[in-house]
Protein backbone atom coordinates (compact mmCIF):
# COMPACT_ATOMS: atom_id res chain seq x y z
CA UNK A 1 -125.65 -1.91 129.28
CA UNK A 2 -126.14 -2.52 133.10
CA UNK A 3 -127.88 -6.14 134.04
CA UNK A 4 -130.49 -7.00 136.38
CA UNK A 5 -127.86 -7.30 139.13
CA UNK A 6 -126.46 -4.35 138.68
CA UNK A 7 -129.06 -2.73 138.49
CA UNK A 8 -130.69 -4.30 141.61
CA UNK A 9 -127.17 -3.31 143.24
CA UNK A 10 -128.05 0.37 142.60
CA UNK A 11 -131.89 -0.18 144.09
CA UNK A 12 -130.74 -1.27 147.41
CA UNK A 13 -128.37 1.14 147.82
CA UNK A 14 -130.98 3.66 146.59
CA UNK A 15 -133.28 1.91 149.66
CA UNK A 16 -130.37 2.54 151.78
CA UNK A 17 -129.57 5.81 151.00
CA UNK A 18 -132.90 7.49 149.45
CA UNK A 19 -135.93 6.09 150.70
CA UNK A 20 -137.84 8.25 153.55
CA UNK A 21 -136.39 11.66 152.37
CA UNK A 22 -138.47 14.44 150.66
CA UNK A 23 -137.40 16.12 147.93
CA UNK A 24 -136.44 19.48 148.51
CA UNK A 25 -134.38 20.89 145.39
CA UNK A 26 -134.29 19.91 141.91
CA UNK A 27 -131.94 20.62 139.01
CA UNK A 28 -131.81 19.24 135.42
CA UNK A 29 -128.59 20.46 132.19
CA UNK A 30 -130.55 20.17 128.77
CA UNK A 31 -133.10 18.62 127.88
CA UNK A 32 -131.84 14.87 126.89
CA UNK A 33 -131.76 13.33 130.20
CA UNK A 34 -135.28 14.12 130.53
CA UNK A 35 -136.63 13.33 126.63
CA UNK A 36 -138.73 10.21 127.55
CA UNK A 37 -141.02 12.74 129.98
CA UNK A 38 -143.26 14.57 127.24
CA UNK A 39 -144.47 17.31 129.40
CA UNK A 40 -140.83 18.66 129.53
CA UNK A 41 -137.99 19.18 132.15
CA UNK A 42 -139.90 22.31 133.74
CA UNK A 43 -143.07 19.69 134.90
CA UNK A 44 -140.70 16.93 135.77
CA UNK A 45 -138.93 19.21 138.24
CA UNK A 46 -141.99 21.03 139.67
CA UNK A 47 -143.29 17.28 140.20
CA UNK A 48 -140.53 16.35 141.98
CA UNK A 49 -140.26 19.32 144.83
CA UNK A 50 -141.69 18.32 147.38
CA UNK A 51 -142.49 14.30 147.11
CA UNK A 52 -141.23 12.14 149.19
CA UNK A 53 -139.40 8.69 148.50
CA UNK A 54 -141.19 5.76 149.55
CA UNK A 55 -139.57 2.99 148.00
CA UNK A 56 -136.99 2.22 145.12
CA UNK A 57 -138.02 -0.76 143.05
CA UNK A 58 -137.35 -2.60 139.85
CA UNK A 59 -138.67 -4.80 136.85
CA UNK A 60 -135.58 -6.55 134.98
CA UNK A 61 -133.50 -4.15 133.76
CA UNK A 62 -135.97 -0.47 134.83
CA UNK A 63 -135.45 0.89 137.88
CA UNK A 64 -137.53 3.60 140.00
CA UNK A 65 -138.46 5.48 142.92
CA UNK A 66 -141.91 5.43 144.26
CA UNK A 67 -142.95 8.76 145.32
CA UNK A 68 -146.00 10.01 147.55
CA UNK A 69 -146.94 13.54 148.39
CA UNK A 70 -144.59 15.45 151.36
CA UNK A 71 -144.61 13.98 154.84
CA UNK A 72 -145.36 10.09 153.47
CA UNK A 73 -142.77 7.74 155.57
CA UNK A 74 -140.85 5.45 153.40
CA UNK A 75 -139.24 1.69 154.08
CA UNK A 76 -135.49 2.23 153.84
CA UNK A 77 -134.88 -1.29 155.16
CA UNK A 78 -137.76 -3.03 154.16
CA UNK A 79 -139.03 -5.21 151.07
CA UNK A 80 -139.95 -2.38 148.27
CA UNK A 81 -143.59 -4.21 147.28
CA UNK A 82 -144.12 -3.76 151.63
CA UNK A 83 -144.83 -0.18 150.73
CA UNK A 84 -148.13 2.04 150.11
CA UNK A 85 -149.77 2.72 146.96
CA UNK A 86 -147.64 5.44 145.19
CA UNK A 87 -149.07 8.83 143.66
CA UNK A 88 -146.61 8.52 140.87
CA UNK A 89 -142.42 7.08 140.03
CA UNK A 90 -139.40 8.40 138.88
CA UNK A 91 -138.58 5.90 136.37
CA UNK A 92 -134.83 5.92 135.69
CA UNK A 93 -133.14 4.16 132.76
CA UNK A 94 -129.63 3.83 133.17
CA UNK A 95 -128.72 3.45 129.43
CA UNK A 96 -124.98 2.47 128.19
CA UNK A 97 -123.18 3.96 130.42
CA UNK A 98 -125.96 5.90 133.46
CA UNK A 99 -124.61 6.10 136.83
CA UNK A 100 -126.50 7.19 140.31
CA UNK A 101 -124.11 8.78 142.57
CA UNK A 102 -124.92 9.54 146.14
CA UNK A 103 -122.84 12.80 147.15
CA UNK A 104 -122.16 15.50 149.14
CA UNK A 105 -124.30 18.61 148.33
CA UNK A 106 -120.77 20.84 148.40
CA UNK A 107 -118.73 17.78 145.85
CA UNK A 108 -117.76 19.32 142.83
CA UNK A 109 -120.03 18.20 140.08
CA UNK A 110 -119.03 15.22 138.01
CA UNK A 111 -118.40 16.40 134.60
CA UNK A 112 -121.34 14.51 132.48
CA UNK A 113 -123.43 15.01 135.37
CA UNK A 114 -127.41 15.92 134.03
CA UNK A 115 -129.69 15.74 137.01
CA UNK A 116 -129.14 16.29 140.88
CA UNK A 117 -131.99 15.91 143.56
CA UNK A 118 -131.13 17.37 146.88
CA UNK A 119 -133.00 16.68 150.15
CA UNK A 120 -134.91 18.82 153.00
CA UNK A 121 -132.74 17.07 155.48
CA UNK A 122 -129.72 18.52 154.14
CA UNK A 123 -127.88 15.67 153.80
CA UNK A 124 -126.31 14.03 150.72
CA UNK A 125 -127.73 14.12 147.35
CA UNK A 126 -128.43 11.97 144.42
CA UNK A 127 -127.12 12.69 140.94
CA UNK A 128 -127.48 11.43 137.96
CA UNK A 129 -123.91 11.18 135.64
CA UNK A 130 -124.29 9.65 132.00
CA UNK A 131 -120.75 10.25 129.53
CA UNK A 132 -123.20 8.54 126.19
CA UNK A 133 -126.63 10.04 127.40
CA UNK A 134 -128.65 6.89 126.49
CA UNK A 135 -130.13 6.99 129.84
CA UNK A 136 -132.35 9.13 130.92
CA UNK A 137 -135.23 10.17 133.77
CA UNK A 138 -139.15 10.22 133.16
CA UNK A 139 -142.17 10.11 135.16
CA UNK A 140 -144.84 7.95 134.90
CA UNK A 141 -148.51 7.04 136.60
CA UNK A 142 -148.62 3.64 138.63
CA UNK A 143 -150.37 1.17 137.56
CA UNK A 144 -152.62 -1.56 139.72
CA UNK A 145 -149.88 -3.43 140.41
CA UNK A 146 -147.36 -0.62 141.52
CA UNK A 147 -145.63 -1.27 138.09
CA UNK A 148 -145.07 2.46 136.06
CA UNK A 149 -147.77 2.59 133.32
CA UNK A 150 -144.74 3.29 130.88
CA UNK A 151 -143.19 -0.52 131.69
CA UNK A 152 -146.26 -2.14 131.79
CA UNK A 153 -145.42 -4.14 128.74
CA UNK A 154 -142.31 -5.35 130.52
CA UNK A 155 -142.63 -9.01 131.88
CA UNK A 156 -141.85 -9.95 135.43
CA UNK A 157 -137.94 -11.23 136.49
CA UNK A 158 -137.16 -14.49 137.78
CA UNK A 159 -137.21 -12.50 141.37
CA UNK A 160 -140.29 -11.06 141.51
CA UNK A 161 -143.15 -13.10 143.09
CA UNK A 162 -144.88 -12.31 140.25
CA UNK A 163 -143.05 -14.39 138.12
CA UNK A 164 -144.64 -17.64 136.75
CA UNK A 165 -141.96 -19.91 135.62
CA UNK A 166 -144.85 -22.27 134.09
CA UNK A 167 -145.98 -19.48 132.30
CA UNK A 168 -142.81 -18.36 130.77
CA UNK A 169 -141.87 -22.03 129.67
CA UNK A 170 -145.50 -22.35 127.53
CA UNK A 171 -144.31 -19.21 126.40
CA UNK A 172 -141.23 -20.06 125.01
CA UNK A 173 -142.02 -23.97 124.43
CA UNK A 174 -144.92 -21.98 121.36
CA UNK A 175 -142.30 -19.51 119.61
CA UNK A 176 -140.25 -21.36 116.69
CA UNK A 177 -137.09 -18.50 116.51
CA UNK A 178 -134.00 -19.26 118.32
CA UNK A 179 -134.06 -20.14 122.16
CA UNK A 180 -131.36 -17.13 122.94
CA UNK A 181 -133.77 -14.53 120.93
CA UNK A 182 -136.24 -15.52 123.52
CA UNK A 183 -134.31 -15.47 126.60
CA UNK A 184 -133.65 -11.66 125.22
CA UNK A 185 -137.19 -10.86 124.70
CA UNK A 186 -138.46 -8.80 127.95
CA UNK A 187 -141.93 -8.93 126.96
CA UNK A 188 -141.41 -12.69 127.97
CA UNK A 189 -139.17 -12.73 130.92
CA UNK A 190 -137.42 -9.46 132.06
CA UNK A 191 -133.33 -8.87 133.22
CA UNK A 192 -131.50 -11.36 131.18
CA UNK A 193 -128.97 -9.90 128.98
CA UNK A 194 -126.59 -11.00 126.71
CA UNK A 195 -123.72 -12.28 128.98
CA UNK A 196 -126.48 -14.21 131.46
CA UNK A 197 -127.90 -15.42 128.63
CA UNK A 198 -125.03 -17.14 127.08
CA UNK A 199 -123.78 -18.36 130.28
CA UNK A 200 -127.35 -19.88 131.48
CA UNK A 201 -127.28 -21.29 128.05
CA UNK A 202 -123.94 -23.05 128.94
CA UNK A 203 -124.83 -24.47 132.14
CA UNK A 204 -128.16 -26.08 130.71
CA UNK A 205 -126.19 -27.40 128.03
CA UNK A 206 -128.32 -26.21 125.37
CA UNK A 207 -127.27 -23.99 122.27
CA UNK A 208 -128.71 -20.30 121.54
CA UNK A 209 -129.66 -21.25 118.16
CA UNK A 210 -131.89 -24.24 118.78
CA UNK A 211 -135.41 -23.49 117.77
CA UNK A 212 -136.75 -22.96 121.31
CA UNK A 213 -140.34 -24.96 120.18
CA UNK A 214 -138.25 -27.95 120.09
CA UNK A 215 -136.96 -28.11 123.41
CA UNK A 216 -138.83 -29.87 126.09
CA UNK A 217 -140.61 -27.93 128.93
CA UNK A 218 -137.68 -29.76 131.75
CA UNK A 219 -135.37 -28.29 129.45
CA UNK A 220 -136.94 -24.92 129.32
CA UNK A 221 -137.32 -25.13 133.09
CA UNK A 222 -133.78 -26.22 133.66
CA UNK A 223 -132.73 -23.32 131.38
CA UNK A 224 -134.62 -20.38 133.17
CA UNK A 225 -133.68 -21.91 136.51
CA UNK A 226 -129.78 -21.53 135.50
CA UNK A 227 -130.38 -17.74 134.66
CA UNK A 228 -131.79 -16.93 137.66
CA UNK A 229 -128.43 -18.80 139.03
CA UNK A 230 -126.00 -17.21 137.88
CA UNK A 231 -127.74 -13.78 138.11
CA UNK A 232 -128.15 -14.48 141.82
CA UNK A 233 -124.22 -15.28 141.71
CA UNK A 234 -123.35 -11.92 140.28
CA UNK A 235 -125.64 -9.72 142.70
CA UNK A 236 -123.96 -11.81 145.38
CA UNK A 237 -120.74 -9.79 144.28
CA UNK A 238 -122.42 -7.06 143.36
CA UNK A 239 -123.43 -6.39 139.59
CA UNK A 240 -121.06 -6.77 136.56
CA UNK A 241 -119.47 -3.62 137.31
CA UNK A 242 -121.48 -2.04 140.32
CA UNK A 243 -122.50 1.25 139.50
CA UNK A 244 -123.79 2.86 142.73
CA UNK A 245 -120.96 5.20 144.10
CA UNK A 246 -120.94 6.74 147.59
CA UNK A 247 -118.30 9.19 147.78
CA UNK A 248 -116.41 7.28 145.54
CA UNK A 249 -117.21 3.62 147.41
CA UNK A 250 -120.15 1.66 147.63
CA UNK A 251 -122.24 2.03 150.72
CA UNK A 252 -121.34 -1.45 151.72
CA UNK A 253 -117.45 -0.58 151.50
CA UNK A 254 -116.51 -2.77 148.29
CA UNK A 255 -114.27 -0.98 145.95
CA UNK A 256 -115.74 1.46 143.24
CA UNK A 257 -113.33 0.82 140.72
CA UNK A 258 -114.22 -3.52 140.45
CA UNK A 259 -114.43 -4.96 137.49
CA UNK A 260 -116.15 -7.97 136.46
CA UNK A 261 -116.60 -8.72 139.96
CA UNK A 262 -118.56 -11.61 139.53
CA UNK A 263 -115.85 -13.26 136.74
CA UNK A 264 -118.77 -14.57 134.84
CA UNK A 265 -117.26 -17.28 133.35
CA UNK A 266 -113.96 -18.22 134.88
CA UNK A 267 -112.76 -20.82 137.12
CA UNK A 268 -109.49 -19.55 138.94
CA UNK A 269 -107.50 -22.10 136.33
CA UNK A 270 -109.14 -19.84 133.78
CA UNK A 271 -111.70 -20.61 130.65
CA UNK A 272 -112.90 -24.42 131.05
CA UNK A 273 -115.02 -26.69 128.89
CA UNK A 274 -117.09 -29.91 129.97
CA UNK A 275 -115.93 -32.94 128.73
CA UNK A 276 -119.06 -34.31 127.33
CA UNK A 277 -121.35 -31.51 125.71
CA UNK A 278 -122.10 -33.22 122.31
CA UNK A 279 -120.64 -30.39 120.75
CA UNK A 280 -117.44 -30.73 118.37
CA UNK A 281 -114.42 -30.30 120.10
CA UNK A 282 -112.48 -27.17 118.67
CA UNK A 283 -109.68 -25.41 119.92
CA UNK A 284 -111.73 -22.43 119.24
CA UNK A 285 -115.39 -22.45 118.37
CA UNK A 286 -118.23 -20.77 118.32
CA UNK A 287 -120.55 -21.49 120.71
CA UNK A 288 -123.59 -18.92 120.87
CA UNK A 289 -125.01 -16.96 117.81
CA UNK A 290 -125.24 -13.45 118.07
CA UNK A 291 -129.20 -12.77 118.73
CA UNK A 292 -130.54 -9.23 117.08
CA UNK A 293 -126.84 -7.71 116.71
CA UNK A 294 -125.33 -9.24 119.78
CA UNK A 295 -122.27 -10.75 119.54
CA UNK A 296 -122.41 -14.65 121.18
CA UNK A 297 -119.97 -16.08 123.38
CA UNK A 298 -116.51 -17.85 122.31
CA UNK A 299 -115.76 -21.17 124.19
CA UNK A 300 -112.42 -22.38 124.55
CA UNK A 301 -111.22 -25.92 125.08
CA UNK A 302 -108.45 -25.39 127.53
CA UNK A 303 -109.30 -27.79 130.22
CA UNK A 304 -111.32 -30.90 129.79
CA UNK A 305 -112.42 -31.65 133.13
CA UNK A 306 -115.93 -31.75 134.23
CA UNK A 307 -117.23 -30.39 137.18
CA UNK A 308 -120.57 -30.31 138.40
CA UNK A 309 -122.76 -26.94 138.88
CA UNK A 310 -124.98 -28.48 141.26
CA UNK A 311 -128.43 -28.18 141.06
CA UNK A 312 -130.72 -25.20 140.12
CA UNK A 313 -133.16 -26.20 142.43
CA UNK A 314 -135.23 -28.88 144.27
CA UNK A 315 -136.33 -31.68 141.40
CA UNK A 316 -134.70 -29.30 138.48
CA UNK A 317 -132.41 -31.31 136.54
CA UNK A 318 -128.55 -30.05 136.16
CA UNK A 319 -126.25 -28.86 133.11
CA UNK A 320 -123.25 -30.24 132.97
CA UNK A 321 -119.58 -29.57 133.11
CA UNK A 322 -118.37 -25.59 133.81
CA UNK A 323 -118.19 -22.25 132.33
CA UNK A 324 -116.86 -20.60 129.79
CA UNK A 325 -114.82 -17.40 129.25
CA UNK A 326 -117.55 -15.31 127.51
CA UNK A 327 -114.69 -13.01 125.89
CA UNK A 328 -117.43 -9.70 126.02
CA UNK A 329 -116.02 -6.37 126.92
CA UNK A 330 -117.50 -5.14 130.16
């Protein structure tokens, strides 16, 4: 499933490519893609006609477009929360395997593609492609805050200005399960998945089954500080894999087809280990638990020199040593 930095890779390019245009044309195949809007495909697409696209946003993993009646003048450049009050969003989950594609009206359509919006300025359109069909496309009322009534429940990202780090430690310093299981929990703090988890977890130095009551609050602090590291790292490359296509490139040039592009957890030597972790030393061992069906992370002991990571951030204490090789399938 797509990360916060992938998905925040598809939102700018959605701001680059989407924002300011009206909605001229809408067309939805079957009824899946459209399943989390009640009212039905028919009132999703008579909705649509006509709005215009004043800024695409994002909590954690959800992305949307706002959308304000025809004629309203978006920010394509600007900071999505500089933009008016919407009427209403397109909330779009991307799912397992979801994919936003910015094409030519006149390309031949993908062959799992479900939904394609096309514009009054005649110029490219967006589609949504999905092979598993986990994702899908729904609208939903703002709420006070801008946020879509449907994701209320969803907690801020270490991004947003909205998020309170304080807040999020008290959180986690009161719940007795496992310190991963809350890193997971986006009713707590939004966008970390699996692979940032276990590699935040690394770089603090802490393991994903300690009972996250029992760590201390500079700890906790050191811990969220390191996601929002290594998150920043991988939008900095663009996602673990990108996902926004433009005519079969990103809009910024970088190859479609890359991989991994952030190599979350690999030095160019390949997997390392710090020298000094306090856990056993194993020529294989497992590191994280699995959290809720999740499979953990597998560190190998291939190289036993320390590095350092540097700090998170003014006065935050450091993890030591260096990555591991998280061994998940992309």
């Amino acid at each position: 499933m797509p990360e916060l930095p992938e998905v925040e890779t598809v939102r700018r390019g959605l701001a680059e490519h989407v924002v300011g245009r009206c909605i001229a044309s809408v067309s939805v195949s079957g009824s899946r893609v459209v399943r989390r809007h009640l009212a039905g495909a028919d009132d999703l697409v008579a909705r649509l006609i006509g709005a215009s696209v004043l800024a695409a946003r994002r909590r954690g993993k959800y992305l949307w477009l706002d959308l304000g009646p025809a004629g309203t003048s978006g920010e394509p450049a600007g900071d999505p929360g500089e933009v008016g009050e919407p009427a209403y969003a397109l909330l779009v989950h991307l799912g397992m395997s979801g994919q936003l594609l910015v094409q030519p009206s006149l390309a031949p359509p993908e062959k799992h593609l479900h939904a394609r919006l096309g514009f009054s300025d005649g110029g490219p359109e967006l589609r949504f492609v999905d092979q598993r069909t986990f994702g899908g496309m729904a609208l939903s009322d703002a709420g006070p805050d801008g946020i879509p009534e449907a994701i209320a429940h969803i907690a801020p990202d270490p991004f947003e200005p909205a998020f309170d780090l304080d807040r999020v430690v008290a959180r986690l310093k009161a719940r007795r399960s496992a310190i991963k299981r809350g890193l997971l929990d986006q009713t707590v703090v939004s966008g970390i998945g699996n692979i940032y988890a276990d590699e935040a977890l690394w770089r603090a130095g802490i393991h994903g089954e300690r009972e996250s009551a029992a760590l201390t609050r500079p700890a906790l602090r050191r811990l969220l500080c390191h996601a929002r590291e290594v998150m920043e790292e991988a939008l900095g490359q663009g996602g673990t894999p990108p996902l926004l296509r433009h005519g079969g490139r990103f809009p910024d040039g970088v190859s479609a087809d890359s991989q991994n592009a952030n190599d979350l957890g690999r030095d160019a030597g390949g997997p390392r280990a710090r020298s000094s972790s306090g856990i056993e030393p194993a020529p294989i061992r497992r590191l994280l638990a699995g959290c809720g069906g999740r499979p953990g992370a597998w560190l190998a002991y291939e190289n036993t020199e320390g590095a350092s990571l540097g700090a998170c951030s003014a006065g935050e204490p450091q993890g030591r040593g260096n990555r591991i090789d998280t061994g998940l399938g992309q």
